[in-house]
C-alpha atoms as a PDB file:
ATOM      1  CA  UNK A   1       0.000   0.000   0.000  1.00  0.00           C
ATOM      2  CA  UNK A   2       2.629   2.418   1.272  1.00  0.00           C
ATOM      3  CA  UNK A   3       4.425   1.579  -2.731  1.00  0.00           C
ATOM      4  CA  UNK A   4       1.538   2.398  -4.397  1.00  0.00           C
ATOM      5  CA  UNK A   5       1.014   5.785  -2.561  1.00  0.00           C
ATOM      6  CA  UNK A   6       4.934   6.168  -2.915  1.00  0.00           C
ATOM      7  CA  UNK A   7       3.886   6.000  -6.323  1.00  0.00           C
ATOM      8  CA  UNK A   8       0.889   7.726  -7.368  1.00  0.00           C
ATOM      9  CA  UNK A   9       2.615  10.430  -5.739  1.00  0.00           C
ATOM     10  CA  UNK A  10       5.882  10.551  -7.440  1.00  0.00           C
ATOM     11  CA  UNK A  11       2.982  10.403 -10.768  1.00  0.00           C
ATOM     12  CA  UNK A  12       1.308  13.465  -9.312  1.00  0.00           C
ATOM     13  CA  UNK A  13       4.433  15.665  -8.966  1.00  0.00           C
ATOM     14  CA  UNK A  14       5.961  14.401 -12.125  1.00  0.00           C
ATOM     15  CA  UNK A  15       2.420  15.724 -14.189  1.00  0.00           C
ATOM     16  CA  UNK A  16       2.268  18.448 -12.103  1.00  0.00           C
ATOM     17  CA  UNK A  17       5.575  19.697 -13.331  1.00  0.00           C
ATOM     18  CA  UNK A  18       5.102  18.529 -16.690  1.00  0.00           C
ATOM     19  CA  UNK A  19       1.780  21.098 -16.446  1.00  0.00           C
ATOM     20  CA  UNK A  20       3.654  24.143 -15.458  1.00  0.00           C
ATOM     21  CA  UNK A  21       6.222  23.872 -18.249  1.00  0.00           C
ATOM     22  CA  UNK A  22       4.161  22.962 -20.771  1.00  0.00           C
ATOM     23  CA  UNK A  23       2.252  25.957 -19.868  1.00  0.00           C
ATOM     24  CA  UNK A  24       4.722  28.401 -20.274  1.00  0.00           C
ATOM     25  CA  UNK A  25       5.013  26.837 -23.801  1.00  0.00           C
ATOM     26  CA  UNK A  26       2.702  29.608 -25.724  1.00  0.00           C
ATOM     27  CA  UNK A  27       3.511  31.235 -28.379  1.00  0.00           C
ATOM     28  CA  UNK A  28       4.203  34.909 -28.935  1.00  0.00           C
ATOM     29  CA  UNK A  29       3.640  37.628 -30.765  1.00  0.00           C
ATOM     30  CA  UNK A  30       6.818  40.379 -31.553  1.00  0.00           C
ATOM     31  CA  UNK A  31       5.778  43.451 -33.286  1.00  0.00           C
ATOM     32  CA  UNK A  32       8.095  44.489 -35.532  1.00  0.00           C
ATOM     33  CA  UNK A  33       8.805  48.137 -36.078  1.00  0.00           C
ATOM     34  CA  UNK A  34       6.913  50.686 -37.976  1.00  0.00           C
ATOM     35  CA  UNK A  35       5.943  48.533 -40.586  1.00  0.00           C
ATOM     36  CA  UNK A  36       3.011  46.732 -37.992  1.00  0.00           C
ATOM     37  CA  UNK A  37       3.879  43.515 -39.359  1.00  0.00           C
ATOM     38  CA  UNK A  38       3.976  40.728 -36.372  1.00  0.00           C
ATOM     39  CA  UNK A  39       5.803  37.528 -36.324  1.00  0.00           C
ATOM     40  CA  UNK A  40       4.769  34.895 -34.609  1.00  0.00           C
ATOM     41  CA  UNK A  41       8.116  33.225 -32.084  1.00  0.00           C
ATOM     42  CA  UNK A  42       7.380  30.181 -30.518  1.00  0.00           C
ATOM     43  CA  UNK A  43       9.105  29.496 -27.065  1.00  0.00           C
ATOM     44  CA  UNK A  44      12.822  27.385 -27.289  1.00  0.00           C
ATOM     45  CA  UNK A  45      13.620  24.929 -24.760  1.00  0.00           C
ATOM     46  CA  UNK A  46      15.548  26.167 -22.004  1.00  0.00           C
ATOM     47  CA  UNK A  47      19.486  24.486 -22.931  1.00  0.00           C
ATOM     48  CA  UNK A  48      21.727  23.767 -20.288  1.00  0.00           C
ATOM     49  CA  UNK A  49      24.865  24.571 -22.383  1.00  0.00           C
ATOM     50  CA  UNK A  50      28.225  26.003 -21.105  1.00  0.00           C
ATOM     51  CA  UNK A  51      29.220  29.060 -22.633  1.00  0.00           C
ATOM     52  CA  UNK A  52      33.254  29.864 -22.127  1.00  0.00           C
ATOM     53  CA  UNK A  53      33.116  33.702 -23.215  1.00  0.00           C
ATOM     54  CA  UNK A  54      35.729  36.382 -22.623  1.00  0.00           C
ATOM     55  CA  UNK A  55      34.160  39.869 -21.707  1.00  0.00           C
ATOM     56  CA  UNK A  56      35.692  42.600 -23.300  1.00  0.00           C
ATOM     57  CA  UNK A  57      37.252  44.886 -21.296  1.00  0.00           C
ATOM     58  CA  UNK A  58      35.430  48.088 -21.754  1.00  0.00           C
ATOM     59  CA  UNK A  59      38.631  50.249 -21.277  1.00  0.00           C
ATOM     60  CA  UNK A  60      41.154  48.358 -23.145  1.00  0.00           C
ATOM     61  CA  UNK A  61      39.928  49.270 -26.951  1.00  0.00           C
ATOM     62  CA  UNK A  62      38.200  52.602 -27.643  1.00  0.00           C
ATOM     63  CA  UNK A  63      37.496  51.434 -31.449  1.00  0.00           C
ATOM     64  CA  UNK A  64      35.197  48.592 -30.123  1.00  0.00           C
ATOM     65  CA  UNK A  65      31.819  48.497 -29.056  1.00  0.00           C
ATOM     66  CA  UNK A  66      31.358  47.596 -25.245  1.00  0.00           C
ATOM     67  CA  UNK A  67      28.556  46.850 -22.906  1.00  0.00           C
ATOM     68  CA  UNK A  68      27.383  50.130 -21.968  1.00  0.00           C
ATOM     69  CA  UNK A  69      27.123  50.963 -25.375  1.00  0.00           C
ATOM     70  CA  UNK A  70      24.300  48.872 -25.875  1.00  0.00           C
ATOM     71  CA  UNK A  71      21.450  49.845 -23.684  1.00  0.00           C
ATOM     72  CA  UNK A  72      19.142  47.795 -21.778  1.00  0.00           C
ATOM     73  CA  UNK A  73      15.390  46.614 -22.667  1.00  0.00           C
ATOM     74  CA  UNK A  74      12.884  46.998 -19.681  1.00  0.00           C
ATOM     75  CA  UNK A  75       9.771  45.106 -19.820  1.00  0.00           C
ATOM     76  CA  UNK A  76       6.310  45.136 -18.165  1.00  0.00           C
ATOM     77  CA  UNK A  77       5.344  43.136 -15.210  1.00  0.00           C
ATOM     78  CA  UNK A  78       5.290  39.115 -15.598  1.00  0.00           C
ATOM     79  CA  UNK A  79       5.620  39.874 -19.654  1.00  0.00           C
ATOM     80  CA  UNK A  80       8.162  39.001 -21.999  1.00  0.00           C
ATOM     81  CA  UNK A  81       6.872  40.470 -24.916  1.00  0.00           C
ATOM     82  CA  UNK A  82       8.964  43.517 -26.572  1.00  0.00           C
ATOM     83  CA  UNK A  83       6.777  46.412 -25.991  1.00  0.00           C
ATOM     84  CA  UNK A  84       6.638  48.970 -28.624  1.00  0.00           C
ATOM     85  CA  UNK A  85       8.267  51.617 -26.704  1.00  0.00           C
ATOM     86  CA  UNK A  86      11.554  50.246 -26.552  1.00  0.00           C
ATOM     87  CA  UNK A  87      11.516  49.314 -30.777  1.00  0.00           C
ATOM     88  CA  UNK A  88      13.948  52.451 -31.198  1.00  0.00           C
ATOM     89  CA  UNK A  89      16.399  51.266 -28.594  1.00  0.00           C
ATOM     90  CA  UNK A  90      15.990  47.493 -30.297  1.00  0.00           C
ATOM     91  CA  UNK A  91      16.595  48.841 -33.294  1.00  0.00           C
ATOM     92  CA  UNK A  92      19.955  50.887 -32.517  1.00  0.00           C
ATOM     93  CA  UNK A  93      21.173  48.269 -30.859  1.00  0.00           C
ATOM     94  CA  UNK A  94      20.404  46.101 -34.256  1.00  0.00           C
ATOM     95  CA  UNK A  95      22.494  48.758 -36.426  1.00  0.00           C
ATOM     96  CA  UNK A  96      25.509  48.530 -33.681  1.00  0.00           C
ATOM     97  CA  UNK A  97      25.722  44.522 -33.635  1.00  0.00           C
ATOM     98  CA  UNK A  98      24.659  44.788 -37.800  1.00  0.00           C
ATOM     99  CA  UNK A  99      27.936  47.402 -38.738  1.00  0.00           C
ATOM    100  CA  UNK A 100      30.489  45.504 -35.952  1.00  0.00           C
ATOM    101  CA  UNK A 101      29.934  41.742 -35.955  1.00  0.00           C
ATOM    102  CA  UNK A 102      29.995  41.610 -32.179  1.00  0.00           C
ATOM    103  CA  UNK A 103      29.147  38.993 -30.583  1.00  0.00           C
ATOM    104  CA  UNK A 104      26.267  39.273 -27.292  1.00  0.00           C
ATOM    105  CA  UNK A 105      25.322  37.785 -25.053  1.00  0.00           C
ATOM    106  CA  UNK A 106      21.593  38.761 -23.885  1.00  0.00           C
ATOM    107  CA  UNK A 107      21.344  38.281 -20.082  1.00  0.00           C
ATOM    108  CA  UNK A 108      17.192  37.925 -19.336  1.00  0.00           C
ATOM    109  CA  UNK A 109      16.086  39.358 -15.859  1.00  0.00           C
ATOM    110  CA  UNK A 110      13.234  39.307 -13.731  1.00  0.00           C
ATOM    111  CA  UNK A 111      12.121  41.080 -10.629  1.00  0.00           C
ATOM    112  CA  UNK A 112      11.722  38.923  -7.091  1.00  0.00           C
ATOM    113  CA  UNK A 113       7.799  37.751  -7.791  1.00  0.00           C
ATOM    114  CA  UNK A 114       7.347  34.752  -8.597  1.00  0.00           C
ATOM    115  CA  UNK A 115       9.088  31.596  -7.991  1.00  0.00           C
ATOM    116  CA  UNK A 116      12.756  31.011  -8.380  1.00  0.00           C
ATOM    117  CA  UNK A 117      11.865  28.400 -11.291  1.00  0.00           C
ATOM    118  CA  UNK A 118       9.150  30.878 -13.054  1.00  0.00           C
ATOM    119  CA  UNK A 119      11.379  33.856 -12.975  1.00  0.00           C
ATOM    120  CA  UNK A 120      14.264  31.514 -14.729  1.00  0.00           C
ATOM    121  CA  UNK A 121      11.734  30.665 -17.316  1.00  0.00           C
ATOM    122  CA  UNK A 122      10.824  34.396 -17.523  1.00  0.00           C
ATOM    123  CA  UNK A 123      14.131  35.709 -17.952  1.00  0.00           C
ATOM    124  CA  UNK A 124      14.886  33.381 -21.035  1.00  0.00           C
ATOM    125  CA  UNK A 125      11.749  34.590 -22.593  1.00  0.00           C
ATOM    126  CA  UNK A 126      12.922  37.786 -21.921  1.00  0.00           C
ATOM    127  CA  UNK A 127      16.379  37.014 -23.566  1.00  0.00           C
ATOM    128  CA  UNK A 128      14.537  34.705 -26.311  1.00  0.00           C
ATOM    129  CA  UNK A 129      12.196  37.669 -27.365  1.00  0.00           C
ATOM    130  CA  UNK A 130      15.011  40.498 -27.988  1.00  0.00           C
ATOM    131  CA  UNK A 131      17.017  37.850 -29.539  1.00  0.00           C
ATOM    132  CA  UNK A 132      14.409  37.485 -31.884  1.00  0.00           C
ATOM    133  CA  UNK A 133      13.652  40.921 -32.498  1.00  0.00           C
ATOM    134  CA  UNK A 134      17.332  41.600 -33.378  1.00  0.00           C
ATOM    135  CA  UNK A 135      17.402  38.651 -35.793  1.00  0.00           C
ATOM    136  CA  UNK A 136      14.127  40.176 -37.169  1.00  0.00           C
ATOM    137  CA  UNK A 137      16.076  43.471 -38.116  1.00  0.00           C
ATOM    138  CA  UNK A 138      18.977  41.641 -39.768  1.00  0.00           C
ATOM    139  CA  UNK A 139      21.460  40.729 -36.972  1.00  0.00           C
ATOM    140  CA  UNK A 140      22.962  37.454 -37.744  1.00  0.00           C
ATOM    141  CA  UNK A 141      21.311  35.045 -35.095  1.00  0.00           C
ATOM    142  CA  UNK A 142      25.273  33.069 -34.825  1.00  0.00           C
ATOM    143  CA  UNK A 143      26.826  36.421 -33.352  1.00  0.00           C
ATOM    144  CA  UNK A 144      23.995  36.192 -30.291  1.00  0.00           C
ATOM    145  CA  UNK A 145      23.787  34.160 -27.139  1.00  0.00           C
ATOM    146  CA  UNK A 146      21.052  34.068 -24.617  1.00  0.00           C
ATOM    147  CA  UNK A 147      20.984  33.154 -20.574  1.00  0.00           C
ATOM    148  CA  UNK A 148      18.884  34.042 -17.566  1.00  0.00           C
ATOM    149  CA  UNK A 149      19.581  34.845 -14.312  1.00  0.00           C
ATOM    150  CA  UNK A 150      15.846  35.300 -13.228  1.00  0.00           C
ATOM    151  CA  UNK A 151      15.589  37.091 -10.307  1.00  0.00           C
ATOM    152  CA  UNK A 152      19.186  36.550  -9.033  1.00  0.00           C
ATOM    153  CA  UNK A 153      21.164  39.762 -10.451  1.00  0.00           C
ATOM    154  CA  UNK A 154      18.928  42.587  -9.483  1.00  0.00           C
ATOM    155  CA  UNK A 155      20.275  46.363 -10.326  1.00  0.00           C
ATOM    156  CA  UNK A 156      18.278  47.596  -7.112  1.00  0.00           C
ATOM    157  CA  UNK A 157      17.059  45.999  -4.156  1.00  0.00           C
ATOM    158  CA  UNK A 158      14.514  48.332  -2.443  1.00  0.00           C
ATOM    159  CA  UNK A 159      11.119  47.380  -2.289  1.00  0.00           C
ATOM    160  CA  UNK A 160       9.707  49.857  -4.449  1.00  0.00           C
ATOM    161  CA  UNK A 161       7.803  50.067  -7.836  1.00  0.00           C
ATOM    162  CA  UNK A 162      11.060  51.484 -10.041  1.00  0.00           C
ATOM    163  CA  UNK A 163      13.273  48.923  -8.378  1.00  0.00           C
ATOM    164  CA  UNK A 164      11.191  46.460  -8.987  1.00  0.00           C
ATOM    165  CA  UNK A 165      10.210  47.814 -12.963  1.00  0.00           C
ATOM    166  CA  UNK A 166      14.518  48.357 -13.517  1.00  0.00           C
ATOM    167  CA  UNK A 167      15.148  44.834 -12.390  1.00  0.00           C
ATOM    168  CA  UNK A 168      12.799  43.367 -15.092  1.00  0.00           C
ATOM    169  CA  UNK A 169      15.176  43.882 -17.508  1.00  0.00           C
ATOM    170  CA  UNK A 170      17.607  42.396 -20.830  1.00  0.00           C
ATOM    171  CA  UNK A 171      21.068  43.029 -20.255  1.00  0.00           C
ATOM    172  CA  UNK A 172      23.780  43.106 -22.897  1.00  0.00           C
ATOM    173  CA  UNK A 173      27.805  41.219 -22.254  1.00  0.00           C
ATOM    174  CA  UNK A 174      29.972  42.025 -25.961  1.00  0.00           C
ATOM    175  CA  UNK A 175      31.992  38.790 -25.975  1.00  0.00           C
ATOM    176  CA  UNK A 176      34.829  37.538 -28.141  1.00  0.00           C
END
């Protein structure tokens, strides 16, 4: 008795956690610029792959790009949709990555509600969707990298509605 119950509930957690992901499956819409065309992006697995980068120094080479160069996206609460408000900023960051050939890595952040597990899944949405919006405007989709840190990298730790709205944010790392 105690086996079966052992079990049926192994079963139910198993499902249950089958559920969740599977939810946070959906598909999404990206606007792209003025044009009001939308493409549809569906959702990549989350890949547990190593990455051995070198970040670029920003003061060792003024004729490079660097990481402050490239500003960061901000994004509404528990969304991971580009909003239309930030298309300029996607789109100069597009022409910088376009006319160097840098290499990025976008770093996908959330703020502290949610789960540990659902703010990991966030943040690579995050990452996911402005990696797809700078593929969409020509950036070659090889040069760019994507990892979240969820809600463990926050820029601001007060409990207050603009800490909360700057730590939902993608970051950008130039890599080489």
């Amino acid at each position: 008795m105690k086996k079966k119950l052992f079990i049926s509930f192994l079963f139910i957690n198993f499902l249950g956690s089958a559920l969740f992901f599977i939810g946070c499956g959906d598909d999404v819409e990206i606007k792209t610029g003025g044009s009001g065309a939308v493409t549809a992006v569906q959702d990549s697995e989350i890949d547990e792959v190593l990455i051995e980068t070198e970040i670029i120094d920003d003061t060792d080479n003024s004729s490079q790009i660097n990481s402050s160069s490239l500003k960061n996206i901000f994004f509404k609460f528990d969304r991971y949709e580009v909003q239309a408000d930030m298309f300029d900023r996607i789109n100069e960051i597009a022409n910088i990555l376009k006319a160097t050939n840098a290499k990025v890595i976008v770093e996908g952040n959330t703020d502290s509600f949610g789960s540990d597990e659902y703010n990991f899944a966030l943040g690579k949405k995050r990452a996911d969707s402005v990696k797809n919006a700078l593929v969409s405007r020509g950036v070659d989709s090889r040069n760019i990298s994507t990892l979240t840190f969820g809600e463990s990298k926050p820029v601001c730790a007060q409990q207050t509605q603009e800490c909360y709205q700057a730590n939902r944010r993608v970051e950008f790392k130039i890599v080489q």
